[in-house]
Protein backbone atom coordinates (compact mmCIF):
# COMPACT_ATOMS: atom_id res chain seq x y z
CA UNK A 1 158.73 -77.63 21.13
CA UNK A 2 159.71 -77.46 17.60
CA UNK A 3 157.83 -80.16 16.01
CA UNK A 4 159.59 -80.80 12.61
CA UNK A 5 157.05 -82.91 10.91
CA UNK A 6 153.61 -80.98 11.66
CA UNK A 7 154.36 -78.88 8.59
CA UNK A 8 154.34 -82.32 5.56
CA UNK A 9 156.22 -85.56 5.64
CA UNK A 10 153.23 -87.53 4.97
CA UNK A 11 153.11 -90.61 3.88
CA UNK A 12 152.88 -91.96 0.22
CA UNK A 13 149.32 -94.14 0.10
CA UNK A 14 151.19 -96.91 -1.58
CA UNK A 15 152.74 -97.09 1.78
CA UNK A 16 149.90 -96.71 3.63
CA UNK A 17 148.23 -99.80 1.55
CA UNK A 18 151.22 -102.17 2.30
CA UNK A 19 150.64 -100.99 5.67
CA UNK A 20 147.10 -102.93 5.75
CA UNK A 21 148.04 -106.11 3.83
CA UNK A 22 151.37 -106.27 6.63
CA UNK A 23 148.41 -106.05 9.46
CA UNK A 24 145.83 -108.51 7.54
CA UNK A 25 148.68 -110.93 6.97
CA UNK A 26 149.45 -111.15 11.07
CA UNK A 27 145.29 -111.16 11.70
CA UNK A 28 145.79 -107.25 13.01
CA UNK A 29 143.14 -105.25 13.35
CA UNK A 30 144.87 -102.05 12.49
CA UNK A 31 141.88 -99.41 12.87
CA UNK A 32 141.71 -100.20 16.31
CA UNK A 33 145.63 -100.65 16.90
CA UNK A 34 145.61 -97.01 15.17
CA UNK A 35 142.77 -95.90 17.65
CA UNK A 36 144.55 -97.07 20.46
CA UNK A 37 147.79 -95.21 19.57
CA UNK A 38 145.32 -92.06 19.07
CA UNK A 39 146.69 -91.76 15.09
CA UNK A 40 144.49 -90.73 12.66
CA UNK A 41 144.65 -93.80 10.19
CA UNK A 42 142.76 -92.81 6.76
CA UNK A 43 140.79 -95.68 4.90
CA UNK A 44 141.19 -96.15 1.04
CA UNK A 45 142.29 -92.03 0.36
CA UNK A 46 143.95 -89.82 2.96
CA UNK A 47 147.40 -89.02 4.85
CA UNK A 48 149.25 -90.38 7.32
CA UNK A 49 152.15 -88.38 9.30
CA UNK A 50 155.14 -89.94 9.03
CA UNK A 51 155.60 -90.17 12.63
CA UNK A 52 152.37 -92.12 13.14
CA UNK A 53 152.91 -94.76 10.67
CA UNK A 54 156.14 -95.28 12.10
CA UNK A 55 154.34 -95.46 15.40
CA UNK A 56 152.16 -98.54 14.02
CA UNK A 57 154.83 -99.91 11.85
CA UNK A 58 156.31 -100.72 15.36
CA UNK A 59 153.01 -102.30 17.28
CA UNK A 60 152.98 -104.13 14.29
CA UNK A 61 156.39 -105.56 14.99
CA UNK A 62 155.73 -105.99 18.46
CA UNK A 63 152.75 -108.67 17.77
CA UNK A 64 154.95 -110.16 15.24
CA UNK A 65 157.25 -110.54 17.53
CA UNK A 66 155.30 -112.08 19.99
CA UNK A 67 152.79 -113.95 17.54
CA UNK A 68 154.89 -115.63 14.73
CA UNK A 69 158.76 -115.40 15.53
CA UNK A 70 161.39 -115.61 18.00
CA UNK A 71 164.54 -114.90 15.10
CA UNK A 72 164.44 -112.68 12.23
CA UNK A 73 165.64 -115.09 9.74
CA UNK A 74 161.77 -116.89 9.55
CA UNK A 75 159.13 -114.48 10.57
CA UNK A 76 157.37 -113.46 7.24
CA UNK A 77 155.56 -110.93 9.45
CA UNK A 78 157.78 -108.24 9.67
CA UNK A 79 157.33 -105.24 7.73
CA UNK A 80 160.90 -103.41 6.64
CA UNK A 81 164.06 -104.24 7.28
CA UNK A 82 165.36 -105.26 10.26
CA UNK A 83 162.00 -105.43 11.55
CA UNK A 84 162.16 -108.50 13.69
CA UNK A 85 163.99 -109.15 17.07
CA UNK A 86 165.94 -106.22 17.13
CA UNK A 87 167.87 -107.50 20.27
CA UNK A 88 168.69 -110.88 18.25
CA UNK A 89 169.74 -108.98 15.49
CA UNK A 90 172.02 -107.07 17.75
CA UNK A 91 173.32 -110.29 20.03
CA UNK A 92 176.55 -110.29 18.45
CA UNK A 93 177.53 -106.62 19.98
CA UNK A 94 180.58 -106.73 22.24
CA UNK A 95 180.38 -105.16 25.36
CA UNK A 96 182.57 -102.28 24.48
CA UNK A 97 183.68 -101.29 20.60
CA UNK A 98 183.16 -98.61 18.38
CA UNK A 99 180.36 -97.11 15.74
CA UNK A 100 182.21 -99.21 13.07
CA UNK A 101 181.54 -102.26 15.26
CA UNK A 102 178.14 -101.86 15.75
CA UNK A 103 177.07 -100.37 11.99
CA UNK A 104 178.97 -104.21 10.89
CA UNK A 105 176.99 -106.23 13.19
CA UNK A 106 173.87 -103.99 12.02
CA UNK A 107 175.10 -105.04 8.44
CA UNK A 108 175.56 -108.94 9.30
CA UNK A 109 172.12 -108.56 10.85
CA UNK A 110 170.37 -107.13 7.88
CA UNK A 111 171.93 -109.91 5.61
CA UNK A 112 170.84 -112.35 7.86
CA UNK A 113 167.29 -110.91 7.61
CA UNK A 114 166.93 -110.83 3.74
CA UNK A 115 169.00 -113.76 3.03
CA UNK A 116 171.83 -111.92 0.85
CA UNK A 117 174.31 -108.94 1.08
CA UNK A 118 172.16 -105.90 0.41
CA UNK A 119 174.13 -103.84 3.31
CA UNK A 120 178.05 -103.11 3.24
CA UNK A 121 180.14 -100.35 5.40
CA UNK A 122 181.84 -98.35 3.15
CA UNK A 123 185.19 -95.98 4.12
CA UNK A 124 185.45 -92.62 1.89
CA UNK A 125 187.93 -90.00 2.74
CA UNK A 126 187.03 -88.71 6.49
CA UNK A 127 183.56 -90.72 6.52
CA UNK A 128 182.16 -94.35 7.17
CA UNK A 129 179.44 -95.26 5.59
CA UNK A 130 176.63 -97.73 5.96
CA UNK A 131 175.04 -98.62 2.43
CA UNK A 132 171.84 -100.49 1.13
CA UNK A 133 171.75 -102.14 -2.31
CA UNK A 134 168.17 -102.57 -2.79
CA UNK A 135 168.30 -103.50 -6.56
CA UNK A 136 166.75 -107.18 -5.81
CA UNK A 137 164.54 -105.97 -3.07
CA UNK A 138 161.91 -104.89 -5.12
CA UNK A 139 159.98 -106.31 -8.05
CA UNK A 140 159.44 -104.08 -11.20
CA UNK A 141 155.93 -103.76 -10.92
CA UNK A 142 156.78 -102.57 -7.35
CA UNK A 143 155.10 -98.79 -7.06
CA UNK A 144 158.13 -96.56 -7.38
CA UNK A 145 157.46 -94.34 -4.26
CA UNK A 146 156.79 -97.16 -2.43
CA UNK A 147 159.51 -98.30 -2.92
CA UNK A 148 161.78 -95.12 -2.31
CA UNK A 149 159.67 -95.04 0.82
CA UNK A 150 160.86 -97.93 2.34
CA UNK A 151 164.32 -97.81 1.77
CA UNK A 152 164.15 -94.42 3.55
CA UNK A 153 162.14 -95.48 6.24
CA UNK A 154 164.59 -98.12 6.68
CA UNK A 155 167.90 -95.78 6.86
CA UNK A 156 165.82 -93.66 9.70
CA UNK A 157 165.31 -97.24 11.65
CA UNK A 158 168.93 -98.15 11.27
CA UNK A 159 170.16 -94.78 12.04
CA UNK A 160 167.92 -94.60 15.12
CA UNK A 161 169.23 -98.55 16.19
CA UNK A 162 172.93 -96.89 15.94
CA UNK A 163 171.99 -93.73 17.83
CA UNK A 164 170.58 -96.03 20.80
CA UNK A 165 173.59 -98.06 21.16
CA UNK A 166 176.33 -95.02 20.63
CA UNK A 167 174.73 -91.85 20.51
CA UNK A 168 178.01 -89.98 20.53
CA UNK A 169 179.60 -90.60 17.34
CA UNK A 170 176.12 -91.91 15.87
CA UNK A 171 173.67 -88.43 16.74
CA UNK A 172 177.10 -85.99 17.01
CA UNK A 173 179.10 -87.46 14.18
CA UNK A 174 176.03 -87.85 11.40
CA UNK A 175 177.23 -86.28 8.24
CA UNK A 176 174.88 -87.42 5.08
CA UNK A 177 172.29 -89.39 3.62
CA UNK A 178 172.13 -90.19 0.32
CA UNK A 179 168.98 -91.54 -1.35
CA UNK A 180 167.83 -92.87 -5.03
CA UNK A 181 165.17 -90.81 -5.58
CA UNK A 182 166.01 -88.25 -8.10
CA UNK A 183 164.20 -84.99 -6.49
CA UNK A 184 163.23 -84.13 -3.01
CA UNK A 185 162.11 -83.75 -0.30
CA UNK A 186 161.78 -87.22 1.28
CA UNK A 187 158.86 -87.89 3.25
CA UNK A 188 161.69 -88.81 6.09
CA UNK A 189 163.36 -85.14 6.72
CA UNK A 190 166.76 -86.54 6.83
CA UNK A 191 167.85 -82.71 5.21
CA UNK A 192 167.10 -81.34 9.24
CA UNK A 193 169.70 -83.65 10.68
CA UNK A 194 172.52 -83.98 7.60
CA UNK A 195 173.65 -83.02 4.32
CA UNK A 196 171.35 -84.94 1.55
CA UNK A 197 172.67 -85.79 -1.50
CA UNK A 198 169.78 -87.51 -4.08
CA UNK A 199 170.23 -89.49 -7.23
CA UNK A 200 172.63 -92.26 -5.65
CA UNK A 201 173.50 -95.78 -7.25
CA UNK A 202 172.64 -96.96 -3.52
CA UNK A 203 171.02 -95.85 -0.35
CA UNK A 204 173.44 -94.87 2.59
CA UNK A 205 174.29 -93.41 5.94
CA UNK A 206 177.65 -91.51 6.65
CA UNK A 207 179.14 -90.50 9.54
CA UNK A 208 182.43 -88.74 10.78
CA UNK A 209 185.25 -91.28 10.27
CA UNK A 210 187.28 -90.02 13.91
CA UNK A 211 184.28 -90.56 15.98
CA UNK A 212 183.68 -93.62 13.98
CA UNK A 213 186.48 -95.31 15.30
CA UNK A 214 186.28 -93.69 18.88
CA UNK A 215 185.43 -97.29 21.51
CA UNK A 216 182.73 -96.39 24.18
CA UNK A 217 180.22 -99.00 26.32
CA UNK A 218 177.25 -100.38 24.82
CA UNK A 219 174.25 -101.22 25.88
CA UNK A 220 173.15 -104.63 26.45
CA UNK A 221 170.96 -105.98 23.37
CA UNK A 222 168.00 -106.19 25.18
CA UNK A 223 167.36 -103.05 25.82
CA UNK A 224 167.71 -102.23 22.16
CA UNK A 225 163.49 -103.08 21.87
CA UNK A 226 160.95 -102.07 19.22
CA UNK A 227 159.66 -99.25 21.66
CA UNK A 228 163.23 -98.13 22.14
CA UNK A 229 163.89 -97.83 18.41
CA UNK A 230 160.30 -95.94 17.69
CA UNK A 231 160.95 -93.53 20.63
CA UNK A 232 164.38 -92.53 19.14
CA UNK A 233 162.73 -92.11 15.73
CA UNK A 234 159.86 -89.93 16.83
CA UNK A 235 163.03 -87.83 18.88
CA UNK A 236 164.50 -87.49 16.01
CA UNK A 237 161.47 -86.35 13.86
CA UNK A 238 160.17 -84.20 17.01
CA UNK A 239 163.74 -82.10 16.63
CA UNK A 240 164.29 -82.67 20.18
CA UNK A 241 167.79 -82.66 21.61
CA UNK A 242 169.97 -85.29 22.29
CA UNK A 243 170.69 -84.53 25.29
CA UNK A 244 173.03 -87.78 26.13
CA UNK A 245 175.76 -86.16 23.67
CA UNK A 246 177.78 -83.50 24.60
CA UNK A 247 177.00 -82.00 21.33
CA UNK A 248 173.65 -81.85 22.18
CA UNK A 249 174.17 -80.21 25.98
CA UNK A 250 176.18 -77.41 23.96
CA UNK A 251 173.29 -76.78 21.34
CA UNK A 252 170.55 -76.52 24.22
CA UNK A 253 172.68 -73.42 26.28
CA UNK A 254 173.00 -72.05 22.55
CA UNK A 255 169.11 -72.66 22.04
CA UNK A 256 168.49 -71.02 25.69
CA UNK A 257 170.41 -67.71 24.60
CA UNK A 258 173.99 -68.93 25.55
CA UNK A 259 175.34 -67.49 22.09
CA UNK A 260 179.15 -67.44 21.77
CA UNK A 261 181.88 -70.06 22.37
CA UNK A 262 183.04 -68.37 25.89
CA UNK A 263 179.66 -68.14 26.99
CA UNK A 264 178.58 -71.87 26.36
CA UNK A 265 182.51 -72.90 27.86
CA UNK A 266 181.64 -71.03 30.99
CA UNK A 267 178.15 -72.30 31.75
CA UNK A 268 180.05 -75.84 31.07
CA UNK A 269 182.58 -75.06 33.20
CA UNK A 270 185.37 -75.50 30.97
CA UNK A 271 187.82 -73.50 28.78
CA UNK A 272 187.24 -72.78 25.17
CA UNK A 273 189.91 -75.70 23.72
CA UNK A 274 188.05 -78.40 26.27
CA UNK A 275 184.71 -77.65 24.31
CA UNK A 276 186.28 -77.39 20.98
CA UNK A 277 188.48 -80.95 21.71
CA UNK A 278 184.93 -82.58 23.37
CA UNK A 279 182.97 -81.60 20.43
CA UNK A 280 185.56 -82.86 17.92
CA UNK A 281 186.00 -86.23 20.04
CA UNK A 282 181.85 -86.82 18.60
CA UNK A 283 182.49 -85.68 15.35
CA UNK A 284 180.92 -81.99 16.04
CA UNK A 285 182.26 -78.25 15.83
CA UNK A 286 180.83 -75.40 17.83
CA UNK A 287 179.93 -73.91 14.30
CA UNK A 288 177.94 -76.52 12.87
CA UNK A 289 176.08 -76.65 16.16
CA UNK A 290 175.22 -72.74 16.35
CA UNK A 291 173.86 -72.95 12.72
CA UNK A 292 171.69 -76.03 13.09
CA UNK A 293 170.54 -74.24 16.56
CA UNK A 294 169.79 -70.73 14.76
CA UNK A 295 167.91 -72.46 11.83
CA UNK A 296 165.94 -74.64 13.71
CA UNK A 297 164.85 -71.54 16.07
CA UNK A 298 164.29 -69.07 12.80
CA UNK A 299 162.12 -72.04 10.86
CA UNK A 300 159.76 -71.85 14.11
CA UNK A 301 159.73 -68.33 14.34
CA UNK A 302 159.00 -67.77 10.82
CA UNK A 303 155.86 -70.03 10.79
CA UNK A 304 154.42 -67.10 12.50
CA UNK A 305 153.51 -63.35 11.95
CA UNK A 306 156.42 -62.20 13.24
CA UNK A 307 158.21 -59.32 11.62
CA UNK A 308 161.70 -59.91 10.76
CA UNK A 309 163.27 -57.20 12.95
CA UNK A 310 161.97 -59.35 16.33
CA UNK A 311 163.39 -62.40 14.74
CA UNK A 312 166.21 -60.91 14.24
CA UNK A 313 166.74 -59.66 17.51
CA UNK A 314 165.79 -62.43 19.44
CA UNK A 315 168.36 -65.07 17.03
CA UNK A 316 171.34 -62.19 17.80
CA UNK A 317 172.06 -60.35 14.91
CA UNK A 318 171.77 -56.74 14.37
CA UNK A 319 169.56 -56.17 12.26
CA UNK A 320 167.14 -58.31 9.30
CA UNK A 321 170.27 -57.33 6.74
CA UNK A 322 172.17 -59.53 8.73
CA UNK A 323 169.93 -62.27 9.65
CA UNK A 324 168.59 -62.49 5.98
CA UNK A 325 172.17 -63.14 4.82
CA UNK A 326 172.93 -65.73 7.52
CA UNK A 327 169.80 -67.63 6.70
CA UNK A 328 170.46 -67.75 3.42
CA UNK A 329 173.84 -69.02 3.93
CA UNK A 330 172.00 -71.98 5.97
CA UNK A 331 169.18 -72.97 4.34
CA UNK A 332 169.55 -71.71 0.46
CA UNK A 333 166.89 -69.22 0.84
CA UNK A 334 165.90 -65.83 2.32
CA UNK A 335 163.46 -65.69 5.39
CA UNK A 336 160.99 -64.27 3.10
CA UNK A 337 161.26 -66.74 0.34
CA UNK A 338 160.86 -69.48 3.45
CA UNK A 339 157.67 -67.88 4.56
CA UNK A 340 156.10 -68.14 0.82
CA UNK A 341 157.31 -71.69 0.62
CA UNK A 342 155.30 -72.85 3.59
CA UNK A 343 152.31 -71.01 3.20
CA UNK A 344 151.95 -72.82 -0.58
């Protein structure tokens, strides 16, 4: 399993001190919640993985949930935003609608939370967008990667919400990200799933406008639960598949050696313009798919001693000529220049 985060993504120690003073302030004892969890939580110095912080940002909600609050308007206990009731936050969702529909109730939700409008949906040219002011979120004395930090963590939360209640256009149709920060990476590896674009006014989401609009079934509220949400992050982060989206039954016969469009179309059991029309109906294209399936595959392989002619070979190309260019049409650099930049 291609675990994306076990190379970095830790977490900034501002964080991990905000972390604390959210568990003293709700009487936590967060050593032993950290035990429990088996996560490795350091003391005054240290890392944390990105994936377990999330995982004890959430038991944090959970108690908070249960302790202090039943509506996210008055519990002072929850970390982030939208980190109260999720399924009261979400009680307004219709029974049927579209990703548009749920990103606005997701936006009434958050405004509710922090008591002004710090999230909009935005329409550009092909996308829809879901954007976070967080100019008066933070004091100026506020630690500047702290800061960043939780804004980011935030998008991944929301993104994860929208993903559980329509994975199609949500998972399928995810286009870019685009943070304040000025230089990357982010501790959140949002560059695995979309196009990242840094030194934004504002902090946003986009998605494919068509499968925006698509209407599909929800899911009741109450299943969207602080568990739920931290699952679909740490499937995210994990690089597993989503395999509820067509998109994502296409890229694991691509990842299991089904290579070409006629290939993956037979093993479906449909023709070639079927997959092409049910990949465009979630905001995919066989393509896009293919790539993100090669890369993903090559990063793994080249974490190892591997030469480059067995690589290669087993990805489908003819030769490390061949492969070298492709990769460095994906990723910006060569499979050798990848190697050097994770062994430093």
């Amino acid at each position: 399993m291609d675990d994306r985060t076990s190379m970095g993504d830790q977490v900034p120690s501002a964080a991990l001190r905000a972390l604390r003073r959210w568990a003293d302030r709700a009487g936590v004892n967060v050593d032993a919640m950290a035990d429990e969890i088996g996560v490795a939580l350091p003391q005054s110095s240290g890392t944390l993985p990105l994936k377990g912080f999330l995982q004890l940002q959430s038991g944090l909600n959970r108690l908070a949930e249960r302790r202090f609050s039943s509506s996210i308007e008055s519990s002072s206990y929850n970390p982030g935003i939208l980190g109260g009731r999720i399924d009261l936050a979400m009680s307004r969702l219709p029974t049927r609608g579209t990703l548009r529909d749920a990103m606005r109730t997701m936006a009434m939700a958050v405004n509710a939370q922090q008591g002004r409008e710090v999230a909009q949906i935005e329409a550009r040219p092909g996308l829809l967008g879901f954007v976070l002011d967080d100019r008066a979120l933070f004091n100026p004395e506020d630690d500047p990667e702290f800061a960043q930090f939780s804004m980011e963590t935030a998008l991944l939360r929301i993104h994860a919400v929208l993903r559980l209640i329509i994975p199609q256009a949500a998972a399928g149709g995810f286009r870019a990200v685009e943070l304040r920060r000025t230089t990357g990476p982010s501790p959140v590896p949002f560059d695995n799933y979309a196009e990242t674009r840094l030194a934004r006014e504002r902090y946003g989401l986009f998605y494919d406008q068509t499968a925006a609009e698509r209407v599909q079934t929800f899911p009741p509220p109450s299943t969207l639960s602080h568990e739920a949400v931290a699952e679909e992050q740490i499937r995210m982060l994990s690089g597993r598949v989503d395999e509820r989206t067509f998109a994502g039954r296409v890229r694991l016969l691509i990842e299991e050696g089904t290579g070409d469009q006629s290939g993956v179309a037979r093993a479906l059991g449909m023709s070639v313009a079927t997959l092409r029309r049910r990949l465009c109906e979630e905001g995919a294209s066989f393509r896009l798919i293919r790539t993100q399936a090669l890369t993903s595959k090559a990063e793994v392989m080249l974490r190892t001693a591997e030469p480059l002619a067995q690589i290669a070979v087993k990805l489908g190309f003819a030769d490390v000529r061949s492969f070298s260019r492709a990769y460095k049409s994906w990723t910006g650099f060569t499979p050798n220049e990848h190697r050097r930049r994770v062994r430093n």
